[in-house]
PDB file of N, CA and C in Angstrom:
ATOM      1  N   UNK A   1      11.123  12.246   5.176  1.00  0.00           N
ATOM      2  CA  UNK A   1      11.266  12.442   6.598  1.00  0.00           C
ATOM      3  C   UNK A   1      10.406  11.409   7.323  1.00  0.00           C
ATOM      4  N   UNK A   2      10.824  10.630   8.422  1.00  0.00           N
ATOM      5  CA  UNK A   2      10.213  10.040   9.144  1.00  0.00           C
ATOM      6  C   UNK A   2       9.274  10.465   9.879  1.00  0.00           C
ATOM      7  N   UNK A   3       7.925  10.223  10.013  1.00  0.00           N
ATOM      8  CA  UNK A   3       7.112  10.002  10.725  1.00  0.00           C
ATOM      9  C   UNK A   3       6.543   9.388  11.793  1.00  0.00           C
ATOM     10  N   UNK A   4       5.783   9.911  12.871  1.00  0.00           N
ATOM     11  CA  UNK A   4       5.313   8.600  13.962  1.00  0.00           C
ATOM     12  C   UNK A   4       5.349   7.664  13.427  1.00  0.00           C
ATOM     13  N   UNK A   5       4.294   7.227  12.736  1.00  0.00           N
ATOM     14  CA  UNK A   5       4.308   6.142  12.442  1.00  0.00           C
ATOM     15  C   UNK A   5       5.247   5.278  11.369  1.00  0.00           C
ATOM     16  N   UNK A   6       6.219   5.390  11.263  1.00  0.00           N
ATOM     17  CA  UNK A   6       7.146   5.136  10.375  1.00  0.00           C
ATOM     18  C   UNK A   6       8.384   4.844  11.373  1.00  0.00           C
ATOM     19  N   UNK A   7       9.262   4.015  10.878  1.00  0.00           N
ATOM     20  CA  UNK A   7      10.605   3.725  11.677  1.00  0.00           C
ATOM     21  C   UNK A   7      11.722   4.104  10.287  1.00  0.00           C
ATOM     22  N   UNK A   8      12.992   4.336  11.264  1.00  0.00           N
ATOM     23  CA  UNK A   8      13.852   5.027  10.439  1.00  0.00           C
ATOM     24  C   UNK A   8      15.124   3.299  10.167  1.00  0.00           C
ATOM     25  N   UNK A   9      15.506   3.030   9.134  1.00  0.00           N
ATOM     26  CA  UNK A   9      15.849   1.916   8.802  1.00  0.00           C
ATOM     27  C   UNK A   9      17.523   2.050   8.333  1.00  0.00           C
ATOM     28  N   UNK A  10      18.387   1.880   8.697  1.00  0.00           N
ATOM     29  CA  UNK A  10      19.482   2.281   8.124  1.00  0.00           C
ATOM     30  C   UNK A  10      20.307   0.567   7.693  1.00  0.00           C
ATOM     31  N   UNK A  11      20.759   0.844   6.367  1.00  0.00           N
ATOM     32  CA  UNK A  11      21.048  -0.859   5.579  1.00  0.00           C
ATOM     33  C   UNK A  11      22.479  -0.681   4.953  1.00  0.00           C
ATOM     34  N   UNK A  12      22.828  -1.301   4.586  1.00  0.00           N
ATOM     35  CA  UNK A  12      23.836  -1.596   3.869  1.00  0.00           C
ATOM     36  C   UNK A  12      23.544  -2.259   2.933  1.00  0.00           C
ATOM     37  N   UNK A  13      24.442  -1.513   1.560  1.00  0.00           N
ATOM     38  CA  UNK A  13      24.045  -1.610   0.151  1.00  0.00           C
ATOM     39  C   UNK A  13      25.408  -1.653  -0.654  1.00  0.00           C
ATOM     40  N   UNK A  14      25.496  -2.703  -1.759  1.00  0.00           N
ATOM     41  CA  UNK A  14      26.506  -2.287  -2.898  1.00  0.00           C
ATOM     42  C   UNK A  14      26.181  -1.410  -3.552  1.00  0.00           C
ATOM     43  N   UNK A  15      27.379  -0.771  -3.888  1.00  0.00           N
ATOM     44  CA  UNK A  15      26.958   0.355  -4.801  1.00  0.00           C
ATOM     45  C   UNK A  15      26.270   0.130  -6.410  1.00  0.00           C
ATOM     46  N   UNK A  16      26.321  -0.886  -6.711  1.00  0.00           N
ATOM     47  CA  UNK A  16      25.838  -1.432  -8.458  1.00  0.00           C
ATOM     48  C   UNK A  16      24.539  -1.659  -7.704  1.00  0.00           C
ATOM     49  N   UNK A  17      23.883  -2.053  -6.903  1.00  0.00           N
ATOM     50  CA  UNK A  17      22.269  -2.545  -6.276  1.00  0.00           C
ATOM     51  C   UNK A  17      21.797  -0.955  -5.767  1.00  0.00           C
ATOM     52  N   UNK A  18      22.465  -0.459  -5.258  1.00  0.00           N
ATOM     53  CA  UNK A  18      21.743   1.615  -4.668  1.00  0.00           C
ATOM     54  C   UNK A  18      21.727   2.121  -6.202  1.00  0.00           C
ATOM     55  N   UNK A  19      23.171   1.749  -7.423  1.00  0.00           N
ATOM     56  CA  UNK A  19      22.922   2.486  -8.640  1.00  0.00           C
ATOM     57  C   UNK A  19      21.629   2.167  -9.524  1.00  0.00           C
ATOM     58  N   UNK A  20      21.341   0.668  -9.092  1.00  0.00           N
ATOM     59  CA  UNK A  20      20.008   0.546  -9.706  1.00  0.00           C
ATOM     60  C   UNK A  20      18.880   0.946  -9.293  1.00  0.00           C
ATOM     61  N   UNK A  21      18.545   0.882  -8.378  1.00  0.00           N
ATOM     62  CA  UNK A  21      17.950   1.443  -7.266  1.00  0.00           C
ATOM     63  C   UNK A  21      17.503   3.128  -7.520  1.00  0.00           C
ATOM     64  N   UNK A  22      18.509   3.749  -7.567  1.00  0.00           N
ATOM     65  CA  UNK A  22      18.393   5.433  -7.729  1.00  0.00           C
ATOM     66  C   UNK A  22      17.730   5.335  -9.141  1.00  0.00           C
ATOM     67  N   UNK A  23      18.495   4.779  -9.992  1.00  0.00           N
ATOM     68  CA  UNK A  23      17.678   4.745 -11.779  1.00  0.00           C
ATOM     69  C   UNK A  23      16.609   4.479 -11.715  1.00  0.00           C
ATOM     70  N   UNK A  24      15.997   3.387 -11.043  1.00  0.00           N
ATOM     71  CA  UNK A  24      14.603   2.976 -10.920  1.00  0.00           C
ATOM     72  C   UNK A  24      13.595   3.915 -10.490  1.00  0.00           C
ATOM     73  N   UNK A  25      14.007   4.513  -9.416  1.00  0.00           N
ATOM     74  CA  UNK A  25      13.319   5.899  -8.272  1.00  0.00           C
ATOM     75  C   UNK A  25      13.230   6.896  -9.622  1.00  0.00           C
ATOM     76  N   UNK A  26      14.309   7.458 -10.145  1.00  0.00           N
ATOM     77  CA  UNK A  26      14.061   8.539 -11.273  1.00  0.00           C
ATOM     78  C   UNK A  26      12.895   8.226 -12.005  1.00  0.00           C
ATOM     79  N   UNK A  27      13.389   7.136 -12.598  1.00  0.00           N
ATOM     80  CA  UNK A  27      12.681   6.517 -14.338  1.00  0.00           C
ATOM     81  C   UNK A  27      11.071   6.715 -13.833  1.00  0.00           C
ATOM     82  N   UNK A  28      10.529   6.350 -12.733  1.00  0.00           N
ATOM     83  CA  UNK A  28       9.405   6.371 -11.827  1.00  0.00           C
ATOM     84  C   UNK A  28       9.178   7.436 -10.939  1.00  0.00           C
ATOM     85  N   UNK A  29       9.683   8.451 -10.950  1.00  0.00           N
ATOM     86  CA  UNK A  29       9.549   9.695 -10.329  1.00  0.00           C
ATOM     87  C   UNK A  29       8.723   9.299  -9.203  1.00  0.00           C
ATOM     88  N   UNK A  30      10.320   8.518  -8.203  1.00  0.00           N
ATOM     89  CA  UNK A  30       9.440   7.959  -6.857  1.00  0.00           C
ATOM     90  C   UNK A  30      11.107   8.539  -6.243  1.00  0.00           C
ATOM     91  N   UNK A  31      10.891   8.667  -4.942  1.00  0.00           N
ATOM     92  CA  UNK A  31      12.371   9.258  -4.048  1.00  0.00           C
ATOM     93  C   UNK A  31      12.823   7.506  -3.785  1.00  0.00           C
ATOM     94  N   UNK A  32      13.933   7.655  -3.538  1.00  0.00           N
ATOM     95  CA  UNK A  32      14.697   6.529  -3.175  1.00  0.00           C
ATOM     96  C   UNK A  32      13.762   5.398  -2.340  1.00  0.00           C
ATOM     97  N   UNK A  33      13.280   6.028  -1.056  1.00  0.00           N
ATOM     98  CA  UNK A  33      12.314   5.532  -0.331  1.00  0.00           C
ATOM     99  C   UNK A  33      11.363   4.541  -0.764  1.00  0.00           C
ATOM    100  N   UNK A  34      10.614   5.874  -1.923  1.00  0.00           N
ATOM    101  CA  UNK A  34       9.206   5.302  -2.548  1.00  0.00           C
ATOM    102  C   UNK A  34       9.516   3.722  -3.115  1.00  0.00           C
ATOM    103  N   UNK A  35      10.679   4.125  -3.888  1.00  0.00           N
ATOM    104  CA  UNK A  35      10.905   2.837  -4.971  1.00  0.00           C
ATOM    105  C   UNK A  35      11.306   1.944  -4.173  1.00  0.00           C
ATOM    106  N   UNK A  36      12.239   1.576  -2.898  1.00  0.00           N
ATOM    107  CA  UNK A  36      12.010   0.510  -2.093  1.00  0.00           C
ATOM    108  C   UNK A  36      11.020  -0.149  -1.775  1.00  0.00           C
ATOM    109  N   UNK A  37      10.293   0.724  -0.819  1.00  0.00           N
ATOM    110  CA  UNK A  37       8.905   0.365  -0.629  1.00  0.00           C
ATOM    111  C   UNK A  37       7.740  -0.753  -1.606  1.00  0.00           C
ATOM    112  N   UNK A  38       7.386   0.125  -2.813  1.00  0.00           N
ATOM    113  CA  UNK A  38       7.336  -0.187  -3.774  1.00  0.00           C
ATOM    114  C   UNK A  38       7.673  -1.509  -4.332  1.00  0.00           C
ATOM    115  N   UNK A  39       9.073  -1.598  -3.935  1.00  0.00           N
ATOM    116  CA  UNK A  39       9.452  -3.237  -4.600  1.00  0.00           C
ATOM    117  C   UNK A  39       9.395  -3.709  -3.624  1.00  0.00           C
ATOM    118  N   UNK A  40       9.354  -3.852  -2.003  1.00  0.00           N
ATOM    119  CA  UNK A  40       9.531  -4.872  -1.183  1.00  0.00           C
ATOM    120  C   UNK A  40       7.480  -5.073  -1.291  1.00  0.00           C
ATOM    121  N   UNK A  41       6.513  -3.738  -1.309  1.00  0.00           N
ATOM    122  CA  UNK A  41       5.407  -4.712  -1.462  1.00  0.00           C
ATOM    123  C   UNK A  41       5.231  -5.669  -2.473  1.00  0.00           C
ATOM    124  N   UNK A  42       5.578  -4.942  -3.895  1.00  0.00           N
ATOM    125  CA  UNK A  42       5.519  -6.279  -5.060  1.00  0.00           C
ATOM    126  C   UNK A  42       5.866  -7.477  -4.502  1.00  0.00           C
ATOM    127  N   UNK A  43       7.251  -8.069  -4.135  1.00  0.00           N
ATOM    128  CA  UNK A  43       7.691  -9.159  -3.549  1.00  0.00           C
ATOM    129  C   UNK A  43       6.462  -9.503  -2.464  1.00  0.00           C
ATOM    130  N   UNK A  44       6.068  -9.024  -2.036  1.00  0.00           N
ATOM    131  CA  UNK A  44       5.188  -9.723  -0.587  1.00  0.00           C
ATOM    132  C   UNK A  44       3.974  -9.994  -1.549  1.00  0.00           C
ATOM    133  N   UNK A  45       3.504  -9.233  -2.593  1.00  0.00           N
ATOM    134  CA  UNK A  45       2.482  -9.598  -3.494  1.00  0.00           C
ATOM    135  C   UNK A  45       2.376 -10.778  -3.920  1.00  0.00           C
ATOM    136  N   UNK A  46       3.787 -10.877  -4.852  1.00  0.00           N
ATOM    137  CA  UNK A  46       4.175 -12.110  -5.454  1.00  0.00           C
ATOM    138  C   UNK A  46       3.885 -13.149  -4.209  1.00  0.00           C
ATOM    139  N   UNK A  47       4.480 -12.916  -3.075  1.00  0.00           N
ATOM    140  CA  UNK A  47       4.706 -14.403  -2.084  1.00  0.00           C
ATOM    141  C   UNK A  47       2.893 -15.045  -1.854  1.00  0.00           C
ATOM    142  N   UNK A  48       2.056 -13.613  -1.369  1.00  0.00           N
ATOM    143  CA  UNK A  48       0.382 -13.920  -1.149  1.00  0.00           C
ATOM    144  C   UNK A  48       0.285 -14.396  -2.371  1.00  0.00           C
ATOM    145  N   UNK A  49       0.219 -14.495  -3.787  1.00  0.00           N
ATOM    146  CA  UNK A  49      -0.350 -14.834  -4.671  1.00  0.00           C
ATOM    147  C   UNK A  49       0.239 -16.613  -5.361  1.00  0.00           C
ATOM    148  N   UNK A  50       1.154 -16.455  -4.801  1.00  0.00           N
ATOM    149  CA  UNK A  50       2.142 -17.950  -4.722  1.00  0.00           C
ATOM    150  C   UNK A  50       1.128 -18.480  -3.848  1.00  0.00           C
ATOM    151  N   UNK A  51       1.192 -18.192  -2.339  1.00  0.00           N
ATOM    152  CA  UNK A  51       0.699 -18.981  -1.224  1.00  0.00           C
ATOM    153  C   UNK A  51      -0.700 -19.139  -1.711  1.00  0.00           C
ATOM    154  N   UNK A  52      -1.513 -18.306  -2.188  1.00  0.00           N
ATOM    155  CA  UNK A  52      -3.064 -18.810  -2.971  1.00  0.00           C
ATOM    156  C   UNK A  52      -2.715 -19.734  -3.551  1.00  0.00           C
ATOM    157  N   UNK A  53      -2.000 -19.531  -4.734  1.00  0.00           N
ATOM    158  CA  UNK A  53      -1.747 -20.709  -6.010  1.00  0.00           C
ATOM    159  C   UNK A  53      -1.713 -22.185  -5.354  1.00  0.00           C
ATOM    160  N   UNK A  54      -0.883 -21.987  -4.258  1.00  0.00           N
ATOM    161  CA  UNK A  54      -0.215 -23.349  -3.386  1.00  0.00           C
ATOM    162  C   UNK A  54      -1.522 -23.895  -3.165  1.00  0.00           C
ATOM    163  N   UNK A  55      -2.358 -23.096  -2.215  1.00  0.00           N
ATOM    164  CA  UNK A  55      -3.404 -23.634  -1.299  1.00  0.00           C
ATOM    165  C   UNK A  55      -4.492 -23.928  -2.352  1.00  0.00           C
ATOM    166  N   UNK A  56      -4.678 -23.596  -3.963  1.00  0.00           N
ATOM    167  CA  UNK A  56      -5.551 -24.360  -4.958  1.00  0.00           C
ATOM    168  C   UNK A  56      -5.100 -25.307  -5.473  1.00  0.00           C
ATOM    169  N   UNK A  57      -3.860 -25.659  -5.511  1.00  0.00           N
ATOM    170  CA  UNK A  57      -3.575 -26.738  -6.287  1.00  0.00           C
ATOM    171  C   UNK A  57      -3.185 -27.650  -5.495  1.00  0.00           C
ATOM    172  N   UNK A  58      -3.576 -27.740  -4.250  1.00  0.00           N
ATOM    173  CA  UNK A  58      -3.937 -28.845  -3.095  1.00  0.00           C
ATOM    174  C   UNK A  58      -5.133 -29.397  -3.088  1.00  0.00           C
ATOM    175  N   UNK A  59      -5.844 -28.802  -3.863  1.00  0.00           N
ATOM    176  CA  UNK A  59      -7.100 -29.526  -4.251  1.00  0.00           C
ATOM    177  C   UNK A  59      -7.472 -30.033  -5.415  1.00  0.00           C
ATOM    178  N   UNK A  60      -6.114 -29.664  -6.353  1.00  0.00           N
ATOM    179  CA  UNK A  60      -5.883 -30.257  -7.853  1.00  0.00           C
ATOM    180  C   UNK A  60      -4.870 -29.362  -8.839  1.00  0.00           C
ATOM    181  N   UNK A  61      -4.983 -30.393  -9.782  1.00  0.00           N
ATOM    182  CA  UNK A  61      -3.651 -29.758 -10.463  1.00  0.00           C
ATOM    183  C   UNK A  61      -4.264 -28.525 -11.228  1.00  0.00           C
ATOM    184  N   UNK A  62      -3.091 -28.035 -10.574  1.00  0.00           N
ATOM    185  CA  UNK A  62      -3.603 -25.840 -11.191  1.00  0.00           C
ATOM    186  C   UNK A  62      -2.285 -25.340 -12.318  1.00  0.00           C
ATOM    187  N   UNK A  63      -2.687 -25.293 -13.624  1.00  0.00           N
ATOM    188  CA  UNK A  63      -1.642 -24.591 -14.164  1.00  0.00           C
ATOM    189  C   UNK A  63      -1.441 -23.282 -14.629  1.00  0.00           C
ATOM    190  N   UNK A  64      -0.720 -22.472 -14.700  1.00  0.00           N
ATOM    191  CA  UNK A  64      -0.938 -20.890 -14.612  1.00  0.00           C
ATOM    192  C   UNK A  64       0.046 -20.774 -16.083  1.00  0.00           C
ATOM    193  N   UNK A  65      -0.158 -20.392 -16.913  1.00  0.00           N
ATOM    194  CA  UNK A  65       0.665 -20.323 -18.184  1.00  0.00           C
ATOM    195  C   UNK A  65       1.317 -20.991 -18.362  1.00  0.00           C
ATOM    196  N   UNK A  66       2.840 -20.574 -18.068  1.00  0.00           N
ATOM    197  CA  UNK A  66       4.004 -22.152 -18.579  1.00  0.00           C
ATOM    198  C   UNK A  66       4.145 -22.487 -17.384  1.00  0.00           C
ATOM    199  N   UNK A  67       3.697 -22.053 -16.344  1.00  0.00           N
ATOM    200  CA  UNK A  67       4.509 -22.271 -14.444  1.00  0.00           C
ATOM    201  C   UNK A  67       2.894 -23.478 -14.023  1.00  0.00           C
ATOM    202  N   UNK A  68       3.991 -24.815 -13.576  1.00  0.00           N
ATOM    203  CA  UNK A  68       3.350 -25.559 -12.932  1.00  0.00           C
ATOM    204  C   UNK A  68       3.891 -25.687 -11.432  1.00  0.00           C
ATOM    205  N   UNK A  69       3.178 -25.845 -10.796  1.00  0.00           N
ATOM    206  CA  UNK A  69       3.421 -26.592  -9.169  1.00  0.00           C
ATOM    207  C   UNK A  69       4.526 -27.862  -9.010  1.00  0.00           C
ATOM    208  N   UNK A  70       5.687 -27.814  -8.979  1.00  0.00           N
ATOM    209  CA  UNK A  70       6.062 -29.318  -8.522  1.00  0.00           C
ATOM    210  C   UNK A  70       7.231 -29.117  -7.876  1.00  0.00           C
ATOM    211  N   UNK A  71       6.699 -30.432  -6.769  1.00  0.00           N
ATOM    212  CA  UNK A  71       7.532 -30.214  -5.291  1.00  0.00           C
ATOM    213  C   UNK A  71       7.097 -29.016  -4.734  1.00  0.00           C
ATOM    214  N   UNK A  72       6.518 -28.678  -4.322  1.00  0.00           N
ATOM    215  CA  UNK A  72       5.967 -27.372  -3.673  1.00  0.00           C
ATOM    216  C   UNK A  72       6.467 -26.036  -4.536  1.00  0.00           C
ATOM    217  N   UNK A  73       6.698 -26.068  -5.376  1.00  0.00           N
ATOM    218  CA  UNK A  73       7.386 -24.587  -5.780  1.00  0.00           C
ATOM    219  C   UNK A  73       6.579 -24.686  -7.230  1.00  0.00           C
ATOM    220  N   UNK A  74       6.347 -23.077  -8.009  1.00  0.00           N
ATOM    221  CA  UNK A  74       6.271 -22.773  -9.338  1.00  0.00           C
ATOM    222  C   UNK A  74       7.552 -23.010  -9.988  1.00  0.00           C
ATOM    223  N   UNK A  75       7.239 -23.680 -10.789  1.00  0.00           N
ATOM    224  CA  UNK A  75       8.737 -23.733 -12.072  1.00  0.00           C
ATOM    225  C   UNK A  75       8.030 -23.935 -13.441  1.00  0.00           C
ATOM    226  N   UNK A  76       8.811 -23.335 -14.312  1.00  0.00           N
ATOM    227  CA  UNK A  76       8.608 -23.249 -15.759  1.00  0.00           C
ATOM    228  C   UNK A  76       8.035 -24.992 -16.381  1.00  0.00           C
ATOM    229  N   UNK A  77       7.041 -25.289 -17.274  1.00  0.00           N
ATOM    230  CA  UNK A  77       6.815 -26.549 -17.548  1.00  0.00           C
ATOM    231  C   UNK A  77       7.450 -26.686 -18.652  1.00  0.00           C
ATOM    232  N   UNK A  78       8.621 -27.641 -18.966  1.00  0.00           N
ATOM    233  CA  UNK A  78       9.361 -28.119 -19.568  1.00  0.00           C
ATOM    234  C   UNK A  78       8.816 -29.171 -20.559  1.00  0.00           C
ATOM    235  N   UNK A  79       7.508 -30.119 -20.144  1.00  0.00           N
ATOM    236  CA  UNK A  79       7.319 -30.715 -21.082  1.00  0.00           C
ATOM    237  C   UNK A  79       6.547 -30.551 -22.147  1.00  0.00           C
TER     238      UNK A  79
END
């Protein structure tokens, strides 16, 4: 149920992306809601922890396991 502080969001969804979606919420005994939530902070996690990565390896080359910096983006190091 929505709350003051909360806004009520209504989206449009394929049904194979809501079926994954609902499986995920179960498997995690989170309501539909939770498990959105949930994954849109991960994603914003991922983006702050990218944008760190970015802003250190402007001061030199930073490598993080197989993912190097080039052209502005993380990509797998191939060589």
């Amino acid at each position: 149920m929505a709350t003051k502080d909360t806004t009520h969001l209504r989206l449009r969804i394929d049904p194979a992306r809501l079926a994954k979606l609902e499986k995920a919420a179960e498997k995690n005994a989170r309501t539909l809601t939770a498990e959105i939530i949930f994954r849109l902070d991960g994603s914003f996690k991922r983006d702050d922890f990218e944008a760190a990565l970015d802003a250190l390896s402007e001061r030199g080359t930073v490598r993080l396991g197989d993912k190097i910096r080039k052209d502005g983006r993380w990509v797998k190091d191939e060589s």
